[in-house]
N, C-alpha and C. Protein backbone atom coordinates (compact mmCIF):
# COMPACT_ATOMS: atom_id res chain seq x y z
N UNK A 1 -9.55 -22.72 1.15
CA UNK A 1 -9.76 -21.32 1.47
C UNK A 1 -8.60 -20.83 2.34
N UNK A 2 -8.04 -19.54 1.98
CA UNK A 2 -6.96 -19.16 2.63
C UNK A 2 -7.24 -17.81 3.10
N UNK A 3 -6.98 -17.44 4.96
CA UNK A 3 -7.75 -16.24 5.47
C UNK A 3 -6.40 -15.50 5.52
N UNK A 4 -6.55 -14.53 5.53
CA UNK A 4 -5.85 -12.97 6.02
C UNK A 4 -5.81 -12.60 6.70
N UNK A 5 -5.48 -12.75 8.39
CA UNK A 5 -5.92 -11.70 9.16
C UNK A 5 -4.87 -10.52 9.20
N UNK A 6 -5.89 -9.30 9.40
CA UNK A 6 -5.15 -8.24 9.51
C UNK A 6 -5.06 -7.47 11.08
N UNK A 7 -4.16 -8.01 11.36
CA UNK A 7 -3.90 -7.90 12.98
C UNK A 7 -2.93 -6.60 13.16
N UNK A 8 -2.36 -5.78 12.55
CA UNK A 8 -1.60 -4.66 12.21
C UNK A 8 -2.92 -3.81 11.41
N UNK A 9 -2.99 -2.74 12.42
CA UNK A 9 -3.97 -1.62 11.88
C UNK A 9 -3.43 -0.82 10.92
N UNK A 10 -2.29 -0.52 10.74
CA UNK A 10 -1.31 0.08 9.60
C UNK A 10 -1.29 -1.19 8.98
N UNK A 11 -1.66 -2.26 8.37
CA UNK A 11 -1.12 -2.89 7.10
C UNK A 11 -1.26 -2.15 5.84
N UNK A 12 -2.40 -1.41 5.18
CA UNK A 12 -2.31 -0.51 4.30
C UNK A 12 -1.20 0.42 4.04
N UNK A 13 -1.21 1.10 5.23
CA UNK A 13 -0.23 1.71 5.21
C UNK A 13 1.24 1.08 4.53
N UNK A 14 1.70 0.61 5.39
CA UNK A 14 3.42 -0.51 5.37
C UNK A 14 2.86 -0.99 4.11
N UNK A 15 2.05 -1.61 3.33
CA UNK A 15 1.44 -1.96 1.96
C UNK A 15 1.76 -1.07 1.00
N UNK A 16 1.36 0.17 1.19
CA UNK A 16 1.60 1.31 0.09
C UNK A 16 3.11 1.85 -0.07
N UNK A 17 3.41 2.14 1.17
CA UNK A 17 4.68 2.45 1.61
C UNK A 17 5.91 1.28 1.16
N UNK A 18 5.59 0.14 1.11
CA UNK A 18 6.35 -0.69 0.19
C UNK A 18 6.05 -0.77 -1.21
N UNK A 19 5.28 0.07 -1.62
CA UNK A 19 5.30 -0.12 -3.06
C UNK A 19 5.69 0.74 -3.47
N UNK A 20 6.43 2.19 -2.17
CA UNK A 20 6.76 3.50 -2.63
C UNK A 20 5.71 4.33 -3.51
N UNK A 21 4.23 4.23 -3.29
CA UNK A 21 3.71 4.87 -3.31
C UNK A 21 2.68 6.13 -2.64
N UNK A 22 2.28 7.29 -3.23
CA UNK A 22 1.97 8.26 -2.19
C UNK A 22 0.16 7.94 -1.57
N UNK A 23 -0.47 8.26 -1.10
CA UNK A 23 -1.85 8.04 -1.22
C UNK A 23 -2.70 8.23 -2.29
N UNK A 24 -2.37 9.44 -2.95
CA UNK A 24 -2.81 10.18 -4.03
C UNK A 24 -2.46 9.04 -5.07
N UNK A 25 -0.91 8.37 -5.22
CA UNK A 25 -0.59 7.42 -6.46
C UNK A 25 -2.29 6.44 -6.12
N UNK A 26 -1.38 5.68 -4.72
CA UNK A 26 -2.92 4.66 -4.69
C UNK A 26 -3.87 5.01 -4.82
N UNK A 27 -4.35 5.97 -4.53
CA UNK A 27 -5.96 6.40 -5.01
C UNK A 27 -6.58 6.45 -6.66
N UNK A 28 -4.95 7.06 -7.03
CA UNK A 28 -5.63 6.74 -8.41
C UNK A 28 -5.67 5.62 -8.72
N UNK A 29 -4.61 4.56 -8.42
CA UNK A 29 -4.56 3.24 -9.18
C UNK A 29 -5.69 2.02 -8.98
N UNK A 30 -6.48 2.59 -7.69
CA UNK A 30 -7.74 1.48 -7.21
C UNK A 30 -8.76 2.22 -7.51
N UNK A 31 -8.48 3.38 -8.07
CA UNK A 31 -10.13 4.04 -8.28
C UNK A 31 -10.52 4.45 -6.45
N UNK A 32 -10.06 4.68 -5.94
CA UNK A 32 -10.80 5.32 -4.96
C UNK A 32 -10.32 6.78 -4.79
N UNK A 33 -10.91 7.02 -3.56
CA UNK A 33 -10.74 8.53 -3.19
C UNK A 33 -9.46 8.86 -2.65
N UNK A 34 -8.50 9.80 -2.21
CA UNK A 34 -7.51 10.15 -1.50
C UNK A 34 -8.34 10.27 0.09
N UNK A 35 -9.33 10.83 0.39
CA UNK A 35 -10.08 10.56 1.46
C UNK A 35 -10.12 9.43 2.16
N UNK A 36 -10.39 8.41 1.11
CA UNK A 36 -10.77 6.85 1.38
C UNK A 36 -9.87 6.02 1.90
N UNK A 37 -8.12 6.87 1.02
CA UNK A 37 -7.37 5.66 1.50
C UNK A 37 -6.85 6.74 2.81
N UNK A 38 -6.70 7.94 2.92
CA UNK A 38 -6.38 8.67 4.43
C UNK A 38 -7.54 7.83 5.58
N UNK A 39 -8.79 7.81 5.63
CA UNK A 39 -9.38 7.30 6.71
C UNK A 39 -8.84 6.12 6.71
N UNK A 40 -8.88 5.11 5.83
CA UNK A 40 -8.51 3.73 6.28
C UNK A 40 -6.72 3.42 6.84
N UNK A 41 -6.36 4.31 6.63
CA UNK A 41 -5.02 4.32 7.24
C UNK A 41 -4.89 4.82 8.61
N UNK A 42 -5.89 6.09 9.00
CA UNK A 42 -5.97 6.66 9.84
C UNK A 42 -6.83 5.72 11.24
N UNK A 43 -7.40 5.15 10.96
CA UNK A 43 -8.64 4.20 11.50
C UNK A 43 -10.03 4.75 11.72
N UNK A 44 -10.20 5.71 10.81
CA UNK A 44 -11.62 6.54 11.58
C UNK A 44 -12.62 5.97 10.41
N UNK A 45 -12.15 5.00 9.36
CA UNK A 45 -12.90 4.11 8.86
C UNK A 45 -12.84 2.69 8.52
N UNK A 46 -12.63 1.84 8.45
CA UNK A 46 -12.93 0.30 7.95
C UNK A 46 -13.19 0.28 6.50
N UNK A 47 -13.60 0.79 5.57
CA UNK A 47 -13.52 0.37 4.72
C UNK A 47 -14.76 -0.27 3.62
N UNK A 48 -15.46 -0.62 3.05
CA UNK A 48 -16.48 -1.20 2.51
C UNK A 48 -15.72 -2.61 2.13
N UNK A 49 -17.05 -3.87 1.58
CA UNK A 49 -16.14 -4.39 0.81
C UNK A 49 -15.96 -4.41 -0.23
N UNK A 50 -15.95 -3.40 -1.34
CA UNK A 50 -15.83 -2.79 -2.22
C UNK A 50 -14.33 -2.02 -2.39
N UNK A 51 -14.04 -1.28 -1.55
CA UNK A 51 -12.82 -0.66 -0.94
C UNK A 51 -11.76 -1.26 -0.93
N UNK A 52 -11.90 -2.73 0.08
CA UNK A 52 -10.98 -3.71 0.29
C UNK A 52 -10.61 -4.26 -0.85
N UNK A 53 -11.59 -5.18 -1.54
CA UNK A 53 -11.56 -5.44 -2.79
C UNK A 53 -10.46 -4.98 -3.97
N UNK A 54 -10.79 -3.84 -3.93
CA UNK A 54 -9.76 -2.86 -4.72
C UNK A 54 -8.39 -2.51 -4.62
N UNK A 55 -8.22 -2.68 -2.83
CA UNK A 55 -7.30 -2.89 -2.48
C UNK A 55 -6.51 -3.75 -2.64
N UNK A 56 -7.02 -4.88 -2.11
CA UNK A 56 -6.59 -5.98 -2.04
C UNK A 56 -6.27 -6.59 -3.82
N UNK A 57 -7.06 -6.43 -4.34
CA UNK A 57 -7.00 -6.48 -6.00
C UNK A 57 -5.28 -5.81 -6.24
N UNK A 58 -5.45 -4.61 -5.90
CA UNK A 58 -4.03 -3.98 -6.47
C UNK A 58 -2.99 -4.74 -6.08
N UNK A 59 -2.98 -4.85 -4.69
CA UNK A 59 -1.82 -5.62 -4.03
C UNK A 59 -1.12 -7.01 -4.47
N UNK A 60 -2.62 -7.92 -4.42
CA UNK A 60 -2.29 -9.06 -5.13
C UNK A 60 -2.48 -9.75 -6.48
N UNK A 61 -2.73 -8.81 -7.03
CA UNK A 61 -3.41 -9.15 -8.84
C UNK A 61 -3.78 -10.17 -8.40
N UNK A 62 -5.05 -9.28 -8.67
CA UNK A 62 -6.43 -10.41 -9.15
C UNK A 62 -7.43 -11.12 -8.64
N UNK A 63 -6.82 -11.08 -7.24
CA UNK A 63 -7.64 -11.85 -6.49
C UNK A 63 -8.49 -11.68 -5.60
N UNK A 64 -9.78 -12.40 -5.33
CA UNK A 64 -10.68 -11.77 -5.38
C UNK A 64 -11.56 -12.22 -3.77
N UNK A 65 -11.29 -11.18 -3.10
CA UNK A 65 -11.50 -11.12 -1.49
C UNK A 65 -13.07 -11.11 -0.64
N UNK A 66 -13.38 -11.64 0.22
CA UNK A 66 -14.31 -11.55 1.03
C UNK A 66 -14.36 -10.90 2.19
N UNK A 67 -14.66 -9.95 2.67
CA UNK A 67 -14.35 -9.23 4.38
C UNK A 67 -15.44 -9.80 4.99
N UNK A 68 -15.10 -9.95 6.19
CA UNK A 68 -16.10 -10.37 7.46
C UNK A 68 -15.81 -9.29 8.56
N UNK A 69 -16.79 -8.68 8.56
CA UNK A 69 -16.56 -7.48 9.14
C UNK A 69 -16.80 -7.85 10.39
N UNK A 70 -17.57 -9.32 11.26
CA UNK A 70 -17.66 -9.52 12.86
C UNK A 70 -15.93 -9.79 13.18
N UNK A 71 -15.15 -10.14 12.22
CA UNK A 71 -14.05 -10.64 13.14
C UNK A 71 -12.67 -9.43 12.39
N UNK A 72 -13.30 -8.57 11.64
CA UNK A 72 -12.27 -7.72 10.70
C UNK A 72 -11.11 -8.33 9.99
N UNK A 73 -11.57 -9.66 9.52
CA UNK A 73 -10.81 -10.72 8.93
C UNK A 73 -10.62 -10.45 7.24
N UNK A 74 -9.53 -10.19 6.66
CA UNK A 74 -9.56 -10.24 5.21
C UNK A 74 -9.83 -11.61 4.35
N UNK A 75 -10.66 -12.51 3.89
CA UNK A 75 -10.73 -14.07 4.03
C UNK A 75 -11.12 -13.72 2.04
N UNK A 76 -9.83 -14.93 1.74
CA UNK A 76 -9.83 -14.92 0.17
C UNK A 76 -10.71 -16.44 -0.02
N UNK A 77 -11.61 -16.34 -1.09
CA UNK A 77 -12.34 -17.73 -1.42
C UNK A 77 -11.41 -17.99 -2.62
């Protein structure tokens, strides 16, 4: 098992922004909202793990994530 921590509250951010994409691109490409990915960048949300998922899906094809929301740990099984 290999964990993630996300210790940088902007990792999304610096994430998207290296893929040179806008919020609006990412939103369409994970199926979420433009809302969804502004709060989670912004910090006025966390995310589901559904959200992450999707995220994390885009980023790393394919793979398929667990959040632990007591320690805000991204943890891949």
């Amino acid at each position: 098992m290999m964990k993630l921590k996300i210790k940088d509250k902007k990792w999304l951010k610096n994430k998207r922004i290296e893929k040179g994409l806008t919020q609006k691109e990412l939103a369409e490409k994970t199926g979420l909202s433009v809302f969804t990915i502004q709060n989670i960048e912004q910090g006025s949300r966390k995310g589901s793990e559904l959200t992450w998922e999707k995220i994390y899906n885009f980023f790393e094809r394919g793979e398929n994530p667990k959040i632990s929301y007591d320690s805000e740990e991204l943890i891949e099984e």
